[in-house]
Protein backbone atom coordinates (compact mmCIF):
# COMPACT_ATOMS: atom_id res chain seq x y z
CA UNK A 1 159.35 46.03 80.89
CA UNK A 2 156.15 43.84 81.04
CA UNK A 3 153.14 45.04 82.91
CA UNK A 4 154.09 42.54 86.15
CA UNK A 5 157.53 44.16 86.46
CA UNK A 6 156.24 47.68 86.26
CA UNK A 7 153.93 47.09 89.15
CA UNK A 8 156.31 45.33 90.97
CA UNK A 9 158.47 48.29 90.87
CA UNK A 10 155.43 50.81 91.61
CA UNK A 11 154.42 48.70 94.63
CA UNK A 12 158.07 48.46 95.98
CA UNK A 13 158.77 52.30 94.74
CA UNK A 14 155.40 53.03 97.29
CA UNK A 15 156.04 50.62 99.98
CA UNK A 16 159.86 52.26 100.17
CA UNK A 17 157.86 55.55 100.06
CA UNK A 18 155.98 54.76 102.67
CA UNK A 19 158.61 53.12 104.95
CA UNK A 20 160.68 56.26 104.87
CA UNK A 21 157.73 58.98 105.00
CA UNK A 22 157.25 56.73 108.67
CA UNK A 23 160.26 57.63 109.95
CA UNK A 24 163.83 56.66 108.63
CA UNK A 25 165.42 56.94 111.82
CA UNK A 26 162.92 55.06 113.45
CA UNK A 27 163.27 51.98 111.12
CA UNK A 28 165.50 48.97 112.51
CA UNK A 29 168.57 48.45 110.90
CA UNK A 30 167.71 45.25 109.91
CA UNK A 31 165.09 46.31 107.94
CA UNK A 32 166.76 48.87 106.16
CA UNK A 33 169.31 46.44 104.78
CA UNK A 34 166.48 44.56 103.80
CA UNK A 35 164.86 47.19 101.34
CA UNK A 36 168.03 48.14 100.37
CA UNK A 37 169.31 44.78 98.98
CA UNK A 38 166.11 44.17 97.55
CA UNK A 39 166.22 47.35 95.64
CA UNK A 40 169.87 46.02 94.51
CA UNK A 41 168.44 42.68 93.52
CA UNK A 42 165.41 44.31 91.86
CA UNK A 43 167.84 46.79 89.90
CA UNK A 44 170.71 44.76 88.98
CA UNK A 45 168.28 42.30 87.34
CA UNK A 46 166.99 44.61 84.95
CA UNK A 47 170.90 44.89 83.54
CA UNK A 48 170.20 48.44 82.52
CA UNK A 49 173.16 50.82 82.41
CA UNK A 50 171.44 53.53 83.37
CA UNK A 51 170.86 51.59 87.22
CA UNK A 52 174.21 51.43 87.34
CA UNK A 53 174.94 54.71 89.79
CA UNK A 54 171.87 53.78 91.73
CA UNK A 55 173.24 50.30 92.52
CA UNK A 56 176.40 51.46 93.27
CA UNK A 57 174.69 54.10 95.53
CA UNK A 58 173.08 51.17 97.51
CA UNK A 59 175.88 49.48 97.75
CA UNK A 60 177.95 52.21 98.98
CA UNK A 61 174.86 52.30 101.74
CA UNK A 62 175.52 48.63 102.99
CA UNK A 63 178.83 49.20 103.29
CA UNK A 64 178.41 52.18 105.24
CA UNK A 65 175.68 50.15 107.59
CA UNK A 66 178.08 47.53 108.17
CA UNK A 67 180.93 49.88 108.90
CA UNK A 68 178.65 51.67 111.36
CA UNK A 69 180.05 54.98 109.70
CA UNK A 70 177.02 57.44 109.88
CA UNK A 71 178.54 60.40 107.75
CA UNK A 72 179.64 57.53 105.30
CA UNK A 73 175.59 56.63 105.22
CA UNK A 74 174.33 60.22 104.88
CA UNK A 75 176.35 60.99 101.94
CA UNK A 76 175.31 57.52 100.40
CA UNK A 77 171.56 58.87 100.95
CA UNK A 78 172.41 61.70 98.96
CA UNK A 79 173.85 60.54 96.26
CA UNK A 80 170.81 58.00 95.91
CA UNK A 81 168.73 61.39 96.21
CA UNK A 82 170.64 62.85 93.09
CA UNK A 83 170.50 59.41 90.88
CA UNK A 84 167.36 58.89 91.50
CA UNK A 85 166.14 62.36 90.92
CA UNK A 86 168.50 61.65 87.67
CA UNK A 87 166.52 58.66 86.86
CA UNK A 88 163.16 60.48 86.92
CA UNK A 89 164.74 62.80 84.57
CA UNK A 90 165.35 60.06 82.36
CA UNK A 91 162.48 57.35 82.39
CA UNK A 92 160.87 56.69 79.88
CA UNK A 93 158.17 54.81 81.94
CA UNK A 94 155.47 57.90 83.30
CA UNK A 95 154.08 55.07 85.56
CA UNK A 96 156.75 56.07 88.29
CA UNK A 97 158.01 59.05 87.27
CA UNK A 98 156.35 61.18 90.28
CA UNK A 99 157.24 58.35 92.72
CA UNK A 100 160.97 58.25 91.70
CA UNK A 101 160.51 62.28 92.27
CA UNK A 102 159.20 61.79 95.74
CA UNK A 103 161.54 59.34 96.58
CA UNK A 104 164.73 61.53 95.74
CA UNK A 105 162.95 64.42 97.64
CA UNK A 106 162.77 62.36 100.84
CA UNK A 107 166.18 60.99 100.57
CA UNK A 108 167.32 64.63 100.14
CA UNK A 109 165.31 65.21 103.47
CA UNK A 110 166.85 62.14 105.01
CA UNK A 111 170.12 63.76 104.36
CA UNK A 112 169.79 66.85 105.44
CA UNK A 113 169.59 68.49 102.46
C-alpha cells in the first residue's frame, strides 16, 4: 500500500474510533450506514483475501440495519470484533496495528462482550 492509502486508512481507522468511543447508540442510523459502507468500499477495493470476513461482516451489518433486527446487528458487531482483532493479528502494516486492536475491543464492548 502507498503512503496515501495507509493514511487514509489510519485517518478513517481513528475517525471510526472516535465515532464509536462517542457513543454507538447515540449515533443516527444514517450515519452508521454511512461508515459502514465506506469501510466496505474502502476494503473491497484493496481486493485482499484476507478483507474478505470483514466485508462480509459489514455486510451482514447493513442487512441487519435494514431489517431492523437488533440481535441480528449485535452478533454482526461481534463478529467484526473477532475479524478485526484477527486482522491485527495478521498485518503486516505496524502503522494500524494498535488501532485495529482498539477498534475490535470497542466493538466487543458494543456487543456486550
Amino acid at each position: 500500500a502507498s503512503d496515501g492509502e495507509q493514511s487514509i486508512t489510519k485517518q478513517t481507522l481513528e475517525g471510526t474510533i472516535a465515532v464509536l468511543e462517542a457513543g454507538a447508540t447515540t449515533i443516527p442510523i444514517v450515519v452508521v450506514r454511512a461508515i459502514v459502507n465506506g469501510w466496505i468500499e474502502q476494503l473491497s477495493a484493496r481486493e485482499d483475501p484476507a478483507l474478505t470476513p470483514t466485508i462480509e461482516g459489514l455486510t451482514h451489518l447493513v442487512d441487519a440495519f435494514n431489517e431492523g433486527d437488533p440481535e441480528a446487528a449485535t452478533a454482526a458487531v461481534l463478529r467484526l470484533s473477532e475479524t478485526t482483532a484477527d486482522l491485527a493479528d495478521d498485518t503486516d502494516d505496524d502503522t494500524n496495528i494498535d488501532l485495529l486492536r482498539q477498534l475490535a475491543e470497542i466493538l466487543a464492548e458494543i456487543a456486550g462482550e
